[in-house]
N, C-alpha and C. Protein backbone atom coordinates (compact mmCIF):
# COMPACT_ATOMS: atom_id res chain seq x y z
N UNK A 1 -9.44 21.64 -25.11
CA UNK A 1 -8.32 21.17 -24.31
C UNK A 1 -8.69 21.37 -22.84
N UNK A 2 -8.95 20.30 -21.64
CA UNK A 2 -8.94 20.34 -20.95
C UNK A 2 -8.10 20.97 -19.50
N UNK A 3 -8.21 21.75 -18.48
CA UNK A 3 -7.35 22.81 -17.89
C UNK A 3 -6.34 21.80 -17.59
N UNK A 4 -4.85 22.16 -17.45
CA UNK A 4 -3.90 21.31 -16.93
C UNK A 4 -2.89 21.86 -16.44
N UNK A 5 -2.13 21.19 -15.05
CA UNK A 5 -0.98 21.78 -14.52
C UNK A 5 0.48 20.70 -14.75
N UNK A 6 1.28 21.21 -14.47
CA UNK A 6 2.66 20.70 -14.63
C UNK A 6 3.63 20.66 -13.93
N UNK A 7 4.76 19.75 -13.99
CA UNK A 7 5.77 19.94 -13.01
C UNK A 7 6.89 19.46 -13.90
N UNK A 8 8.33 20.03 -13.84
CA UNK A 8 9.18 19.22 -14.71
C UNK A 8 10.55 19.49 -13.80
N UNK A 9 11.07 18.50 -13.73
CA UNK A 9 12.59 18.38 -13.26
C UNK A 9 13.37 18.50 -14.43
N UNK A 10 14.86 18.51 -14.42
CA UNK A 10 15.53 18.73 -15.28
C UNK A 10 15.35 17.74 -16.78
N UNK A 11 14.72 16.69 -15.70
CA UNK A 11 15.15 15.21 -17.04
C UNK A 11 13.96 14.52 -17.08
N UNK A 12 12.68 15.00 -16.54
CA UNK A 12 10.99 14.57 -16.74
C UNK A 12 10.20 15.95 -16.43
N UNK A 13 9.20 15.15 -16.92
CA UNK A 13 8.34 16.30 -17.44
C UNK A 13 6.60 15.52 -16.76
N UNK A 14 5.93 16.30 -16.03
CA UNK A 14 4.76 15.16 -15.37
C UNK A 14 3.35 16.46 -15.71
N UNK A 15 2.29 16.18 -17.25
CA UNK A 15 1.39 16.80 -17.20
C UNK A 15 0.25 16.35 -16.32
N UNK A 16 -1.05 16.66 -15.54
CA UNK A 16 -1.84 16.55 -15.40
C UNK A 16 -2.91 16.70 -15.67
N UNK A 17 -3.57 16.66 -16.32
CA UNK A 17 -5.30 17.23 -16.90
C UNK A 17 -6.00 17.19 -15.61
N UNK A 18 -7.41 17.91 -15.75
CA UNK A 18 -8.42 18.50 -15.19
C UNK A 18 -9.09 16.93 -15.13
N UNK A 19 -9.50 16.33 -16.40
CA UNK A 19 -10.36 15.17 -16.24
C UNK A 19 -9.61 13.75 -15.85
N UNK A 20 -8.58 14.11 -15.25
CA UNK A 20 -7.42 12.95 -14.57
C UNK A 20 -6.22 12.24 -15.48
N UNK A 21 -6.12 12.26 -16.85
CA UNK A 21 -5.47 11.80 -17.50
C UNK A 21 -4.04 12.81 -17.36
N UNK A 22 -3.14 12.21 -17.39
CA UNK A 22 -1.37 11.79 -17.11
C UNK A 22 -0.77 11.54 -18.09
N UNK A 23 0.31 12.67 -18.22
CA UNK A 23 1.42 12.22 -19.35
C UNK A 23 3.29 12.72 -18.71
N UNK A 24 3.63 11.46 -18.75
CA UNK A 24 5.28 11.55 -18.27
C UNK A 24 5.87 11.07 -19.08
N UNK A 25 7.30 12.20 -19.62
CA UNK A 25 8.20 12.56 -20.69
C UNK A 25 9.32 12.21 -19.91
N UNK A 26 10.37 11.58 -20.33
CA UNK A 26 11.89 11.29 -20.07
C UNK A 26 12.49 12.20 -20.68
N UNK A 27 12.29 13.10 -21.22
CA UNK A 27 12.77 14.27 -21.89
C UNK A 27 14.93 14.36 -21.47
N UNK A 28 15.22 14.10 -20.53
CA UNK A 28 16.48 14.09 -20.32
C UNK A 28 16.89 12.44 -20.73
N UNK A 29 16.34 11.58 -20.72
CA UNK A 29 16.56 10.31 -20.84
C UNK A 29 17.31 9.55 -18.75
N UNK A 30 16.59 9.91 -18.46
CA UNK A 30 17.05 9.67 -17.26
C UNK A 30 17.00 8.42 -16.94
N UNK A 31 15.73 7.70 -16.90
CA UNK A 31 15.54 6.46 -16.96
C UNK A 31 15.67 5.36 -18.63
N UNK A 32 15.15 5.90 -19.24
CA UNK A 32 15.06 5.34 -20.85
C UNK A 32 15.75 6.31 -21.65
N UNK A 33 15.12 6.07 -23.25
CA UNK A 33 15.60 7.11 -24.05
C UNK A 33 15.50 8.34 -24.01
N UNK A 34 16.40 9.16 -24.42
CA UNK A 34 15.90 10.69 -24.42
C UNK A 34 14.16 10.73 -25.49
N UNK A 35 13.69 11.72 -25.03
CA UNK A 35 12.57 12.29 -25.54
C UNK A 35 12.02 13.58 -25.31
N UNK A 36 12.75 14.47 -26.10
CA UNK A 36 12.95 15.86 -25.92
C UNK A 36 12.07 16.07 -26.39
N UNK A 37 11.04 15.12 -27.74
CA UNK A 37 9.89 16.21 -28.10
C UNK A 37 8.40 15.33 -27.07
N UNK A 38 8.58 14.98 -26.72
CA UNK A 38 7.52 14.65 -25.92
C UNK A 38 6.85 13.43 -26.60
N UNK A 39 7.00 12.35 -27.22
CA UNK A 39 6.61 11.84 -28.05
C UNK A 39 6.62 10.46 -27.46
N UNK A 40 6.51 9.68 -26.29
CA UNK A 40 6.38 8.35 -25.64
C UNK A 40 5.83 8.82 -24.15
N UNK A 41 4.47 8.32 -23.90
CA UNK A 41 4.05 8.78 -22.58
C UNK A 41 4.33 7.72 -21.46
N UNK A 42 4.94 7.84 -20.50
CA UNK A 42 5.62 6.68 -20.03
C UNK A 42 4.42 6.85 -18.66
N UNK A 43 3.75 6.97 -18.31
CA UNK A 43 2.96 6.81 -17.20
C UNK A 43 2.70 5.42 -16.79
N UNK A 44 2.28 5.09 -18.12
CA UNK A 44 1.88 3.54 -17.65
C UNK A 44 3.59 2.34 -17.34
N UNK A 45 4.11 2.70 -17.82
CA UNK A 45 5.66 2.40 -17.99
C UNK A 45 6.03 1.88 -16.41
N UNK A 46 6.48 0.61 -15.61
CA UNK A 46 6.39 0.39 -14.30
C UNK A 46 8.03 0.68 -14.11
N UNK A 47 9.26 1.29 -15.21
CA UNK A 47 10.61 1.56 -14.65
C UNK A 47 10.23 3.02 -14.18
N UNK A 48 9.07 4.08 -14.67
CA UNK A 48 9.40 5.08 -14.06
C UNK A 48 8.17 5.22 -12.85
N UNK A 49 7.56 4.06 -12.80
CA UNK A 49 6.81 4.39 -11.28
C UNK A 49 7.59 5.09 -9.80
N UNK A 50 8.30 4.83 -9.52
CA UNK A 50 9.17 6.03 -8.67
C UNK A 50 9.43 7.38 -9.35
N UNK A 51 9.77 7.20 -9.95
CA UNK A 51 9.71 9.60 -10.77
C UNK A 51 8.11 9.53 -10.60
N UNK A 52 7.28 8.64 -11.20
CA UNK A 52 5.98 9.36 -11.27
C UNK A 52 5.66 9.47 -10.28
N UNK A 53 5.30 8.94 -8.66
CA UNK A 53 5.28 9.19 -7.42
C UNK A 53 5.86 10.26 -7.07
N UNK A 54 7.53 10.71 -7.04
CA UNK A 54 7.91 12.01 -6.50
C UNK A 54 7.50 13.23 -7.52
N UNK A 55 6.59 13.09 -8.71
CA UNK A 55 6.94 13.71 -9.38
C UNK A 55 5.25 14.49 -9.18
N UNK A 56 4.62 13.38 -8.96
CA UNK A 56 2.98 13.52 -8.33
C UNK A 56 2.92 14.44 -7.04
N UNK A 57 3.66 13.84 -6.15
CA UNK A 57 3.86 15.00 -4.95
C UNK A 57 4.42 16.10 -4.74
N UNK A 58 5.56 16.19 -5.95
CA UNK A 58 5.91 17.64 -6.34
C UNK A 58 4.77 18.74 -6.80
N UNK A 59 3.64 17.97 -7.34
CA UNK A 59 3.41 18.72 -7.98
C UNK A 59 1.96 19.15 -6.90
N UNK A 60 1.72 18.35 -5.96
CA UNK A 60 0.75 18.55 -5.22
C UNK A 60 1.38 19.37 -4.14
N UNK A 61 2.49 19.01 -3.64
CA UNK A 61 3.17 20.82 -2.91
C UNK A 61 3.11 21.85 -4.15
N UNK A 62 3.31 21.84 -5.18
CA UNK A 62 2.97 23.39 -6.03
C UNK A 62 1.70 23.83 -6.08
N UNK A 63 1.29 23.31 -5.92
CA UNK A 63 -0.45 23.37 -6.85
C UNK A 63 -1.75 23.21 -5.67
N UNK A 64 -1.07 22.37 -4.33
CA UNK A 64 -1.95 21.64 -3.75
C UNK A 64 -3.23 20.57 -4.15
N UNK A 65 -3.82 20.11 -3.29
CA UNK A 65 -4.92 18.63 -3.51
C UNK A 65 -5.91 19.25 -4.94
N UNK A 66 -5.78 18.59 -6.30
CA UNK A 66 -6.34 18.37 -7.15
C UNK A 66 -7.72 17.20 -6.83
């Protein structure tokens, strides 16, 4: 398993891996369906391109430049 950091708001969830691959959870259903177990990776998905942007820079103020 490759090293990975994270960021989650109440209602998404934004993993990052070490070797660049991305996984974003609607886990609250904020934009789409709920998906509490993590089970639809919406990254590629163009309704949540805005969460994935604030959700990218959230996580680069926690963590700083990956």
């Amino acid at each position: 398993i490759p090293a990975w950091t994270a960021v989650r708001t109440a209602d998404l969830k934004l993993i990052t891996y070490e070797d660049g691959v991305e996984e974003l959870y609607d886990i609250g259903g904020r934009i789409g369906p709920q998906d509490p177990w993590e089970m639809v990776n919406r990254v590629g998905d163009p309704r949540y391109s805005g969460a994935l942007a604030r959700l990218r820079a959230l996580l680069g103020r926690v963590f700083g430049p990956r």
